[in-house]
Protein backbone atom coordinates (compact mmCIF):
# COMPACT_ATOMS: atom_id res chain seq x y z
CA UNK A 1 60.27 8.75 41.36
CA UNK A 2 60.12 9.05 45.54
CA UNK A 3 58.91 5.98 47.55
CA UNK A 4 55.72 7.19 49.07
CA UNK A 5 56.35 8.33 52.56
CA UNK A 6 60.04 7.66 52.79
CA UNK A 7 61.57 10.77 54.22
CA UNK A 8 57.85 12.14 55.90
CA UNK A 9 57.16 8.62 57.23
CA UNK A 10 53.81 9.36 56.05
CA UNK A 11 52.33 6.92 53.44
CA UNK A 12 51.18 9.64 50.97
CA UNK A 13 49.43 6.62 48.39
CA UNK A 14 47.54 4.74 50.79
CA UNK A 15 45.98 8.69 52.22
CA UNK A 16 45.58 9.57 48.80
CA UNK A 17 43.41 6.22 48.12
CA UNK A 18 41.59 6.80 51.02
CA UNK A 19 40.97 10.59 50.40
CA UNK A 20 39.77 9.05 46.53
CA UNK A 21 37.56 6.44 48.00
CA UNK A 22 35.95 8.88 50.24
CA UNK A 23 35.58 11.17 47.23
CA UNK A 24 34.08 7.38 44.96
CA UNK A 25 30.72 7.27 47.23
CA UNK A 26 28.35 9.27 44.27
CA UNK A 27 29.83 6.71 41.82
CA UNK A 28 28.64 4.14 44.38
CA UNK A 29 25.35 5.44 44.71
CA UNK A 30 25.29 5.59 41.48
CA UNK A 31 26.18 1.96 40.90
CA UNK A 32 23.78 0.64 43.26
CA UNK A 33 20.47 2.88 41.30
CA UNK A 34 22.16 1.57 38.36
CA UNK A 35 21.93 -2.44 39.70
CA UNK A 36 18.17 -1.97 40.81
CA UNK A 37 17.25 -0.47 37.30
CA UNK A 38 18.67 -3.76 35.92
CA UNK A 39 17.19 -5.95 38.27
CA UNK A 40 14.04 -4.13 36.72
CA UNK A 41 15.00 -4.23 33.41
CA UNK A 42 15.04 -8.01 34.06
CA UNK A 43 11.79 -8.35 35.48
CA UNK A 44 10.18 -6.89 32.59
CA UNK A 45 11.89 -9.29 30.14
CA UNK A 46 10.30 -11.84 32.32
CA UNK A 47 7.16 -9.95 32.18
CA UNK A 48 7.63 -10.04 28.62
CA UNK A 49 8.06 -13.67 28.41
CA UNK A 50 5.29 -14.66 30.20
CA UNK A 51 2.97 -12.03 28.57
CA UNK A 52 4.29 -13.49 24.94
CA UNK A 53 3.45 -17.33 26.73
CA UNK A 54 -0.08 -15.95 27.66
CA UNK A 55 -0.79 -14.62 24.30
CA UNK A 56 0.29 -17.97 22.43
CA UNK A 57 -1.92 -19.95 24.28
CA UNK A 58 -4.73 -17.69 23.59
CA UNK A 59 -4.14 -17.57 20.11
CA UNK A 60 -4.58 -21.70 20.37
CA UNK A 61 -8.34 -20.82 21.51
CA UNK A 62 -9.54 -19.26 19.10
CA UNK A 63 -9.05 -21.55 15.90
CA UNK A 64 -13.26 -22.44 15.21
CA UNK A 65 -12.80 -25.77 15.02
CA UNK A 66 -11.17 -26.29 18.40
CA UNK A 67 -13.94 -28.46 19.44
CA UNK A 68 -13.81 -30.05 16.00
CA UNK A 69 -11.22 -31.78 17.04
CA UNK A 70 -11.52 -35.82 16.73
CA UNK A 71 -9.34 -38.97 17.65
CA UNK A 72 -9.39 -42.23 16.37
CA UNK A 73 -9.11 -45.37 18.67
CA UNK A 74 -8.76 -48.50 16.59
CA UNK A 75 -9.72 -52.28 18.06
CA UNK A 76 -6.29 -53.95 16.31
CA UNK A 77 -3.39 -51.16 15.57
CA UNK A 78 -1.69 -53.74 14.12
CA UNK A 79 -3.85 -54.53 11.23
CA UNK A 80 -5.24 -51.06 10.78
CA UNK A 81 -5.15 -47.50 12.02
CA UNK A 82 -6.59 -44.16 11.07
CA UNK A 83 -5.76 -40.76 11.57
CA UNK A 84 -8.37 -37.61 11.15
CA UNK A 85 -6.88 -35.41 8.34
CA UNK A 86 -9.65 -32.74 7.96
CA UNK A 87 -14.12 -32.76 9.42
CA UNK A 88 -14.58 -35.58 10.13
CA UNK A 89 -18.27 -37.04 11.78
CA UNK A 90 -17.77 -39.05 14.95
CA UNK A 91 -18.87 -42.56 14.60
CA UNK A 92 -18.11 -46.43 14.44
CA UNK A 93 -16.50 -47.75 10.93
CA UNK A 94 -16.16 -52.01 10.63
CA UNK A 95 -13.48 -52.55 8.49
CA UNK A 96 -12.29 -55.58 6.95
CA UNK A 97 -8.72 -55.86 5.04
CA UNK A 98 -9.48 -58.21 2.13
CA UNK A 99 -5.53 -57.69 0.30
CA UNK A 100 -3.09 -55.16 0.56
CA UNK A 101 -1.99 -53.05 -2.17
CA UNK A 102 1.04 -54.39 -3.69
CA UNK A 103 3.61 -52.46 -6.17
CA UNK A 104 4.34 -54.55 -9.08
CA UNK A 105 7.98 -56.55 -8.92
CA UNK A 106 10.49 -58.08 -11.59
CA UNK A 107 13.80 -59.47 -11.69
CA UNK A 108 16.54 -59.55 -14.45
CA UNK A 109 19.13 -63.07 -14.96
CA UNK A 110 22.23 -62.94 -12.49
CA UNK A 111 25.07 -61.55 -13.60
CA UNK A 112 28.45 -62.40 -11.24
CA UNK A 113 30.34 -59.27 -13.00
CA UNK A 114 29.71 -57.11 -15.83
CA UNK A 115 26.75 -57.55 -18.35
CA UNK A 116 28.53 -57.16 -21.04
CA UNK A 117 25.80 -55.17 -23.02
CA UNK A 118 25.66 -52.16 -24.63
CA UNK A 119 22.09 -49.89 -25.78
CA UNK A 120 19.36 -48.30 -23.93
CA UNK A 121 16.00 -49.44 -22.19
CA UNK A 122 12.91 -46.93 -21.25
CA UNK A 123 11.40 -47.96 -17.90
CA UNK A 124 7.63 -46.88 -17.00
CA UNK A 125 5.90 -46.81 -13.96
CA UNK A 126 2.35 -45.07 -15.29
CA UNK A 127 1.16 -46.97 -17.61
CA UNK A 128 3.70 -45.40 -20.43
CA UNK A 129 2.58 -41.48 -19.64
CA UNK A 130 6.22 -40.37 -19.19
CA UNK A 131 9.51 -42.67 -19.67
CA UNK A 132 13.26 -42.76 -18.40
CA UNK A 133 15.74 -43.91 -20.39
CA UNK A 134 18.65 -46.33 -19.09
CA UNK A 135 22.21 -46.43 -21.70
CA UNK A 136 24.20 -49.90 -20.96
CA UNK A 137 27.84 -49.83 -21.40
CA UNK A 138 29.91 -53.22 -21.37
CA UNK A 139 31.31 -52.22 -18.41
CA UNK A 140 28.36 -51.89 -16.04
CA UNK A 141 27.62 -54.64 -13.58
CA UNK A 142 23.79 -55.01 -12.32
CA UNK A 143 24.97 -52.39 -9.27
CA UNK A 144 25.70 -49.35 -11.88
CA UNK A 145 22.46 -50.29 -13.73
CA UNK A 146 20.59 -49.73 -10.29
CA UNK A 147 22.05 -46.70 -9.80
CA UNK A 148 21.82 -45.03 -12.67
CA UNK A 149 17.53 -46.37 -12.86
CA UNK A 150 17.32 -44.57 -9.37
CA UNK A 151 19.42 -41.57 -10.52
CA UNK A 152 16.92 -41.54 -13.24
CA UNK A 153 14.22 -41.94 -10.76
CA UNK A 154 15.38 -39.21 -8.56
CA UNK A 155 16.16 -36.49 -11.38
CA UNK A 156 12.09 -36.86 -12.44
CA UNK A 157 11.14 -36.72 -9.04
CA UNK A 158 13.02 -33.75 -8.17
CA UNK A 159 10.76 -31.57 -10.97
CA UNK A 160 7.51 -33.56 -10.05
CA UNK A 161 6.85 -34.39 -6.53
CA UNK A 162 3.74 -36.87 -7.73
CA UNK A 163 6.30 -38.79 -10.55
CA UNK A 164 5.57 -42.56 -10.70
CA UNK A 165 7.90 -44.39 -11.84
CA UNK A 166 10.41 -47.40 -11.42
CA UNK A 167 13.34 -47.81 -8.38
CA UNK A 168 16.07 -50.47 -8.55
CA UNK A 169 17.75 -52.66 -6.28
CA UNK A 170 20.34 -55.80 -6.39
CA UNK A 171 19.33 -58.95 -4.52
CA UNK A 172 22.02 -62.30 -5.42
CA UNK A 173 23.38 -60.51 -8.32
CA UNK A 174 20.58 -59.69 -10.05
CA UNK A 175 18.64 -56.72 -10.84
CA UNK A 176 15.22 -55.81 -9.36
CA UNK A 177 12.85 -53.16 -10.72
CA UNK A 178 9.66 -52.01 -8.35
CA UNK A 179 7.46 -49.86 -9.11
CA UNK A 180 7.32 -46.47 -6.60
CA UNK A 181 3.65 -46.76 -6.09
CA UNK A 182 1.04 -49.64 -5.12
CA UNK A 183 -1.86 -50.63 -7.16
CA UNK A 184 -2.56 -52.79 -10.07
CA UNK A 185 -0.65 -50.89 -12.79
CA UNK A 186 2.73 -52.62 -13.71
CA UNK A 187 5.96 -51.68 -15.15
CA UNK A 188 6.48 -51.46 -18.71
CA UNK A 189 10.18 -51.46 -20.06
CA UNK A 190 10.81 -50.61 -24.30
CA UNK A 191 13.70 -50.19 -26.06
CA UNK A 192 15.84 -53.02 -27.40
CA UNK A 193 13.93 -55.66 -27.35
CA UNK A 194 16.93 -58.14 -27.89
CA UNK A 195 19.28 -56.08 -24.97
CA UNK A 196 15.91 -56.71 -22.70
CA UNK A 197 15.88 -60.43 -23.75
CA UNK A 198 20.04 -60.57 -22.82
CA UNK A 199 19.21 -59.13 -19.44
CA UNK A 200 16.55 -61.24 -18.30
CA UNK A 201 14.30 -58.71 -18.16
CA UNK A 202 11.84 -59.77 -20.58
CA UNK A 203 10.99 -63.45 -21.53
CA UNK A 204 12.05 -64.75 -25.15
CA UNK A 205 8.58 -63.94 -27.14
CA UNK A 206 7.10 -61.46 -24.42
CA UNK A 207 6.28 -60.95 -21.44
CA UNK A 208 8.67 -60.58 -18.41
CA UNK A 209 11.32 -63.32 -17.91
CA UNK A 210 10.95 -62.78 -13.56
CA UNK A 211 8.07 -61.53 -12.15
CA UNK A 212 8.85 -61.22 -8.75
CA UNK A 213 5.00 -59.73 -7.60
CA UNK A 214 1.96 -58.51 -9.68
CA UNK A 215 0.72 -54.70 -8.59
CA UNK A 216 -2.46 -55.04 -6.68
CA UNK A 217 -5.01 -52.49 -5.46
CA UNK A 218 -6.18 -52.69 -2.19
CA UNK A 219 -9.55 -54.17 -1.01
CA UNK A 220 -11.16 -53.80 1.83
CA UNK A 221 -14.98 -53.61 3.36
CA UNK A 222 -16.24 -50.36 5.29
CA UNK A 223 -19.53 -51.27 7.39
CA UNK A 224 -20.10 -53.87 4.26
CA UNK A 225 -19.60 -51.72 1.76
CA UNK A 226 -16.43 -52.64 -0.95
CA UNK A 227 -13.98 -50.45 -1.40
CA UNK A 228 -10.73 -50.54 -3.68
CA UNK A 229 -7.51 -48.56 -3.42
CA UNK A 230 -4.17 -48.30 -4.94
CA UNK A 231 -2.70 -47.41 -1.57
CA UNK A 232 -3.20 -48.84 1.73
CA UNK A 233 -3.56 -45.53 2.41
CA UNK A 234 -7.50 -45.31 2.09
CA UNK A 235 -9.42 -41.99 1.62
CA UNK A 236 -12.66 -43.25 1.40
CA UNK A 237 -14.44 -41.90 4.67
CA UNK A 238 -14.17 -37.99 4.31
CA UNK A 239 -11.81 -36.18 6.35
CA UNK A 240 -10.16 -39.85 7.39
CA UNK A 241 -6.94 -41.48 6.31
CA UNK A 242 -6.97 -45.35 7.09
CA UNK A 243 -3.94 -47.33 7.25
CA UNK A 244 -3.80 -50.67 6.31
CA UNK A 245 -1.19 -52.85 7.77
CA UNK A 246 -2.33 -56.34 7.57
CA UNK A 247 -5.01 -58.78 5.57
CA UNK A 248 -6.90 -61.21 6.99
CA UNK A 249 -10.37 -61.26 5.17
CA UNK A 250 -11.40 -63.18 8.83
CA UNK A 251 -10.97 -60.07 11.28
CA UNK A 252 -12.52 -57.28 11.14
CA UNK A 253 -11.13 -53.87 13.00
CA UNK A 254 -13.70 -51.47 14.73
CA UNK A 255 -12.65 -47.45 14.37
CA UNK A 256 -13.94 -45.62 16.67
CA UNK A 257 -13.67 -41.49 15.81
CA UNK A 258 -15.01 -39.57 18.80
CA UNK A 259 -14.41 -36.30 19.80
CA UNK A 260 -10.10 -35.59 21.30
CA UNK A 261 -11.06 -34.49 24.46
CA UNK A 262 -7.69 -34.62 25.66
CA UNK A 263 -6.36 -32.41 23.06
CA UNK A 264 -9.15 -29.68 23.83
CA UNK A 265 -7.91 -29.59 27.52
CA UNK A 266 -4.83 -29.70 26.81
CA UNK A 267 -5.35 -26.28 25.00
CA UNK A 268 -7.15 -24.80 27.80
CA UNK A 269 -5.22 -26.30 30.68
CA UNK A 270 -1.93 -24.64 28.90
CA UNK A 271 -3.69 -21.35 28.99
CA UNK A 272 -4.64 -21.24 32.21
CA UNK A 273 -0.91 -22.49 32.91
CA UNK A 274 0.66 -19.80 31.15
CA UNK A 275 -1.76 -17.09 32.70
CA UNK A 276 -1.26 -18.53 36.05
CA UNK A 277 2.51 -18.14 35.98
CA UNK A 278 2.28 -14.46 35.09
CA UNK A 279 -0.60 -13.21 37.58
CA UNK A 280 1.47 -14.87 39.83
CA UNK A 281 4.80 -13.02 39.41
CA UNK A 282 3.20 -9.81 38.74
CA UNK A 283 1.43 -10.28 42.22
CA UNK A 284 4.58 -11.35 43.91
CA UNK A 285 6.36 -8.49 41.97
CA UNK A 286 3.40 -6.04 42.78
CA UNK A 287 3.79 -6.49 46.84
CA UNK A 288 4.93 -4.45 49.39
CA UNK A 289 8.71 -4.51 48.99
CA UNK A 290 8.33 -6.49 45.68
CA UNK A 291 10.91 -4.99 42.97
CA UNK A 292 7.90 -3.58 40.98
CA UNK A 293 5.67 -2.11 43.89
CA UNK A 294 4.26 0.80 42.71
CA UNK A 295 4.97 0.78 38.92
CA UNK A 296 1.86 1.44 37.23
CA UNK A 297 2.23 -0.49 34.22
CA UNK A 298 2.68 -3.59 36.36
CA UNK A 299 0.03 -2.76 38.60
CA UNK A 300 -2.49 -2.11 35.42
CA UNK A 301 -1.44 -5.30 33.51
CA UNK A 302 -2.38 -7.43 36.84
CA UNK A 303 -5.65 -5.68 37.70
CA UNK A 304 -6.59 -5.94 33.71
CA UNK A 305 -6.27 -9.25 33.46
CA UNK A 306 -7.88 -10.46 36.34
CA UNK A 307 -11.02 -8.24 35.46
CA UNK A 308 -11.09 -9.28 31.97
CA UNK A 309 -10.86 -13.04 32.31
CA UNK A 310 -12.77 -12.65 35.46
CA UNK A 311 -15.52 -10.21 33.03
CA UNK A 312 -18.36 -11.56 30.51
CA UNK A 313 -17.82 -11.26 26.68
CA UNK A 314 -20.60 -10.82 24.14
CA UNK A 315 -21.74 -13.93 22.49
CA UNK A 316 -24.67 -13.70 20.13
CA UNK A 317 -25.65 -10.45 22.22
CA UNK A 318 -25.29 -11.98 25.80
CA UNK A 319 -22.70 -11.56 28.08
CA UNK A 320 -21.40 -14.88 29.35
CA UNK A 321 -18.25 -15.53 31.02
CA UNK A 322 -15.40 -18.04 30.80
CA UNK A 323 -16.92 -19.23 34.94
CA UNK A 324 -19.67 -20.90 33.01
CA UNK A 325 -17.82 -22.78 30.95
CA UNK A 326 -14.88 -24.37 33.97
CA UNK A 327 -12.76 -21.46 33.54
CA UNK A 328 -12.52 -19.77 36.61
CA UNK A 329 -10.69 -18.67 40.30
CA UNK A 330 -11.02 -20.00 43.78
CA UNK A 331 -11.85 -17.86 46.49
CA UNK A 332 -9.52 -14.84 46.70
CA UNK A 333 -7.04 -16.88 44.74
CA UNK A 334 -5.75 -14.86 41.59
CA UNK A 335 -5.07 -18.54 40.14
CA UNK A 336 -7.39 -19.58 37.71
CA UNK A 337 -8.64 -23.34 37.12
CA UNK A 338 -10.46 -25.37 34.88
CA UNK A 339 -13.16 -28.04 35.32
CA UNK A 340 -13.49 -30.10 32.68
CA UNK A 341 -17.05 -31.72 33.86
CA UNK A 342 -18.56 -28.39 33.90
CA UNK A 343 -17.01 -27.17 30.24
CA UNK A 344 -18.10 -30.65 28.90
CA UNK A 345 -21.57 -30.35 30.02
CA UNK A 346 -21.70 -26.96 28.45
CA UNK A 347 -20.37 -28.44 25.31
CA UNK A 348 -23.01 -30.89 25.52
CA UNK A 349 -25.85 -28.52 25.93
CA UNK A 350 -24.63 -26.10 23.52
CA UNK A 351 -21.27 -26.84 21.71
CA UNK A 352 -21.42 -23.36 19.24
CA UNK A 353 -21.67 -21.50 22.56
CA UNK A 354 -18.46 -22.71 23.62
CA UNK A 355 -16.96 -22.01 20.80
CA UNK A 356 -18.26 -18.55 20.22
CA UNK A 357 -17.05 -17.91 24.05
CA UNK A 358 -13.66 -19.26 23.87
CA UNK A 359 -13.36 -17.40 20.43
CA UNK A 360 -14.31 -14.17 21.77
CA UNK A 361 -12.19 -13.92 25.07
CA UNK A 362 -9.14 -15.35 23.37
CA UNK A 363 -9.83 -12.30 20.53
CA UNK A 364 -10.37 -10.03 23.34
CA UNK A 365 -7.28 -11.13 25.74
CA UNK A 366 -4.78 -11.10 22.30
CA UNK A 367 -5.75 -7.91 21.54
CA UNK A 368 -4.49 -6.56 24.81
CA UNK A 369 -1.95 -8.41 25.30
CA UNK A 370 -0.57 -7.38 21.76
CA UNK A 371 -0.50 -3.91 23.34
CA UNK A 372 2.14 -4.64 26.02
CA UNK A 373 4.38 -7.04 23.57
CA UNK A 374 3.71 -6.39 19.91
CA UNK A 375 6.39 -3.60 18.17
CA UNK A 376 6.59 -1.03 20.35
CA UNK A 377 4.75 -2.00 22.82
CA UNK A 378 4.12 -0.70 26.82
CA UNK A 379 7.07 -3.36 27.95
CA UNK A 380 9.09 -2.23 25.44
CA UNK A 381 8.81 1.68 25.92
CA UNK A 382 9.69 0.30 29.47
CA UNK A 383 12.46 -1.33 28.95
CA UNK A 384 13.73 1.04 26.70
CA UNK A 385 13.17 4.07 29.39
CA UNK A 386 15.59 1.87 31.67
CA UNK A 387 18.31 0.99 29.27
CA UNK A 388 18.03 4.97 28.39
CA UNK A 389 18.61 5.27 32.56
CA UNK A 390 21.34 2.21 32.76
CA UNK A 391 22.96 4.40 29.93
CA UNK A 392 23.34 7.84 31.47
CA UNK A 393 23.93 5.94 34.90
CA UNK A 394 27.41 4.71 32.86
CA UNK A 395 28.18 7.57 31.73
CA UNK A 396 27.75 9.33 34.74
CA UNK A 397 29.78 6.83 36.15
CA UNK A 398 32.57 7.17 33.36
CA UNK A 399 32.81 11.37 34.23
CA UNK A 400 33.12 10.95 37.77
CA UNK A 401 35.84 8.00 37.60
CA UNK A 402 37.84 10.35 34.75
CA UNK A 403 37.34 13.45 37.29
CA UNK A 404 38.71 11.03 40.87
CA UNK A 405 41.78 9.44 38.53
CA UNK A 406 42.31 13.47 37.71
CA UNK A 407 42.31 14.31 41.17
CA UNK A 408 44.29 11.47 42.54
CA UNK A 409 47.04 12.00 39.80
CA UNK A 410 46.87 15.97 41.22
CA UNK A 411 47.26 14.92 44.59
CA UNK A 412 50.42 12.37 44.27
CA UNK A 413 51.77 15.30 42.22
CA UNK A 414 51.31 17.73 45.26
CA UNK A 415 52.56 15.14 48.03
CA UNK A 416 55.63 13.89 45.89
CA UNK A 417 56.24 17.40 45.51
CA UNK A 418 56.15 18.09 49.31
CA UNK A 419 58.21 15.01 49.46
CA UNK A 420 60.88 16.76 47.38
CA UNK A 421 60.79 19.61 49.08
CA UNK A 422 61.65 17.61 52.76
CA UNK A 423 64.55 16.18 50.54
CA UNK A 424 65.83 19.46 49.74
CA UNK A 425 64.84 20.86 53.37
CA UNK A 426 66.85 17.84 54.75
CA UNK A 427 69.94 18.09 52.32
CA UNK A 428 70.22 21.73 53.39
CA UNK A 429 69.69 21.05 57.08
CA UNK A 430 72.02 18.21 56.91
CA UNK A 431 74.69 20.91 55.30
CA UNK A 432 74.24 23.24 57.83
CA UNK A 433 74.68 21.06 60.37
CA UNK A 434 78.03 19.89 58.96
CA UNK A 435 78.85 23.55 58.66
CA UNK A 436 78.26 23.98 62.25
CA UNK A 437 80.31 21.57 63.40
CA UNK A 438 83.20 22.07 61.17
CA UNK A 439 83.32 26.09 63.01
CA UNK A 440 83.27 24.83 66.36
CA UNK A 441 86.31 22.30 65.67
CA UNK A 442 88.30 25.23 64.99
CA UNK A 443 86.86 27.42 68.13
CA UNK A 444 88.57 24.24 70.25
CA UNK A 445 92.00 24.29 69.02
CA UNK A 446 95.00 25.81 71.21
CA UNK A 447 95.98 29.57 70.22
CA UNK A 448 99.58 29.33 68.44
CA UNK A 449 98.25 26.41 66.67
């Protein structure tokens, strides 16, 4: 193979490259329509995103009972709480903690190694209704009884979630049963009476041997009225779950269950959030020299927003509009805001209004939304036109790159051959001159010679 340009003087490679690179500006203009169509593509996914973050929010709107919403304040969190679990009606409850439920609690004897034993016990923990049963070896120590009661436990949990029964435990060597559940209902235990008797479990002529705690409902007083439960988890107040943590028939705790007005903002101020950050992009976006000046879709999806949140939707046959309610712009400002003074006065006046109205604008905006990011949507047809572009724009790309690498491999070919052909050209002149001047020593020398 011949150095480039060593007999011409000419380097042949570094002409060729440049005749190539001259050649390379389509691919380059290709290139750069192909970079702009991604930096579209990209803006649309973030169209996409915020359109998707829009349309979440709204969907948050329109659940009926939005306004239905409630919180619970409590004057002593320590000693009880509540939480709303369903409709609830606002108002003040007085409640007084008289005893906490309690789960029932025995003990076996202490055993420093193993028992020793050998049969089975059944342990209950409702009232006899269904029954594990527990085999003693000689071998097993109060730790392997334990387990093999919660193994027990855990295998009749596992095919009903609601299963009461007994859990185990080892405190100073000896064995503790509890009952899973508060309430006055205690553990029962049959079997081997005399194996029972050996473990400590039950007393010599009946009863238990070590009983640790009796099972105790709950009692309590709601605005003076008694109430008993097997769980400090009290149901009695419809649609309200109150926790009891502490007794003290002296104190008594004030609910209070008003409406969550912070939770009801926060619902609407995330909407208007989310629709702020995309009218904002898309106007930025939209704008002279912005990357999506002049795209229609873009343009459409800006101007239909705007007029639909800034329109009236039909409630009970009247158009009303989100303004009346806080929700609306500033000005020229695309932004929208929210005053809550205004939407809780309207809620005041008229709370199914407000709930009709935020049900029927969230309905409306979803629905077109849906259209530019559900299935096959107007983002996605767009996105899909420019990855159809992007693709062509490659394999444009790929044709014209194979044709230059063609053309430069022609073009070395032609110049290396030119380079031979000096070689030759230079070989034969070099002979010729060598000729030459061997026929003019021999014109020099003397005649007789």
């Amino acid at each position: 193979m011949l150095i480039s340009g060593l007999l011409s003087g000419i380097d042949w490679e570094q002409l060729v490259d440049a005749l190539i690179e001259a050649d390379r500006r389509p691919v380059v203009q290709i290139r750069s329509r192909q970079a702009q169509a991604e930096s579209l593509k990209a803006a649309w996914s973030e169209v996409r995103n915020l359109v998707t973050a829009v349309r979440d929010a709204v969907r948050s709107l329109k659940d009926r009972d939005l306004l239905g919403q409630h919180a619970v304040g409590s004057s002593d969190a320590q000693a009880v709480t509540a939480t709303v679990r369903g409709s609830v009606l606002p108002g003040t409850y007085e409640v007084t903690v008289e005893r906490l439920a309690q789960a029932h609690a025995v003990a076996s004897g202490q055993f420093s190694g193993a028992v020793g034993l050998t049969d089975t016990f059944r342990l209950s923990g409702d009232g006899g209704a269904t029954w594990v049963d527990i085999q003693v070896e000689a071998g097993d120590t109060v730790a392997d009884l334990a387990r093999k009661i919660n193994d027990a436990f855990e295998a009749a949990r596992a095919t009903d979630t609601s299963f009461v029964g007994v859990r185990a435990t080892v405190i100073d060597n000896r064995l503790v049963l509890t009952r899973s559940a508060t309430g006055a209902q205690a553990i029962q235990v049959a079997g081997d009476t005399a194996l029972l008797e050996d473990l400590g479990i039950l007393a010599v002529g009946g009863g238990f041997a070590n009983e640790l705690r009796q099972g105790a409902d709950a009692r309590l007083t709601i605005n003076g009225l008694v109430v008993t439960s097997s769980s400090n988890q009290v149901t009695a107040v419809p649609g309200l779950a109150i926790e009891l943590h502490q007794a003290d028939p002296g104190k008594t705790v004030t609910l209070t269950i008003q409406r969550d007005q912070e939770a009801v903002e926060d619902r609407i101020n995330a909407f208007i959030t989310a629709y702020n950050k995309l009218v904002q992009f898309l106007s930025a976006r939209t704008a002279r020299e912005g990357l999506l000046q002049g795209d229609t879709a873009a343009v459409t999806l800006l101007s239909s927003l705007r007029s639909r949140v800034g329109g009236t939707f039909t409630v009970n046959g009247q158009p009303v509009s989100l303004a009346s309610i806080g929700v609306r712009t500033e000005g020229t400002s695309p932004s929208l805001t929210f005053d809550a003074e205004t939407f809780w006065k309207a809620v005041e006046e008229d709370p199914g209004r407000v709930d009709d109205l935020l049900a029927a604008a969230a309905a409306a905006l979803e629905g077109h939304l849906n259209a530019y990011v559900e299935g096959n949507g107007i983002i996605k047809a767009r996105t899909d036109g420019l990855d159809a572009r992007i693709k062509a724009m490659d394999e444009s790309i790929q044709r014209l790159e194979a044709r230059l690498e063609l053309r430069r491999s022609t073009l070395m070919r032609q110049y290396q051959a030119l380079e031979a052909l000096m070689a030759q050209l230079q070989a034969q002149g070099n002979w010729l001159a060598m000729q030459v001047q061997s026929l003019s020593g021999l014109s020099q020398r003397p005649a007789g010679r």
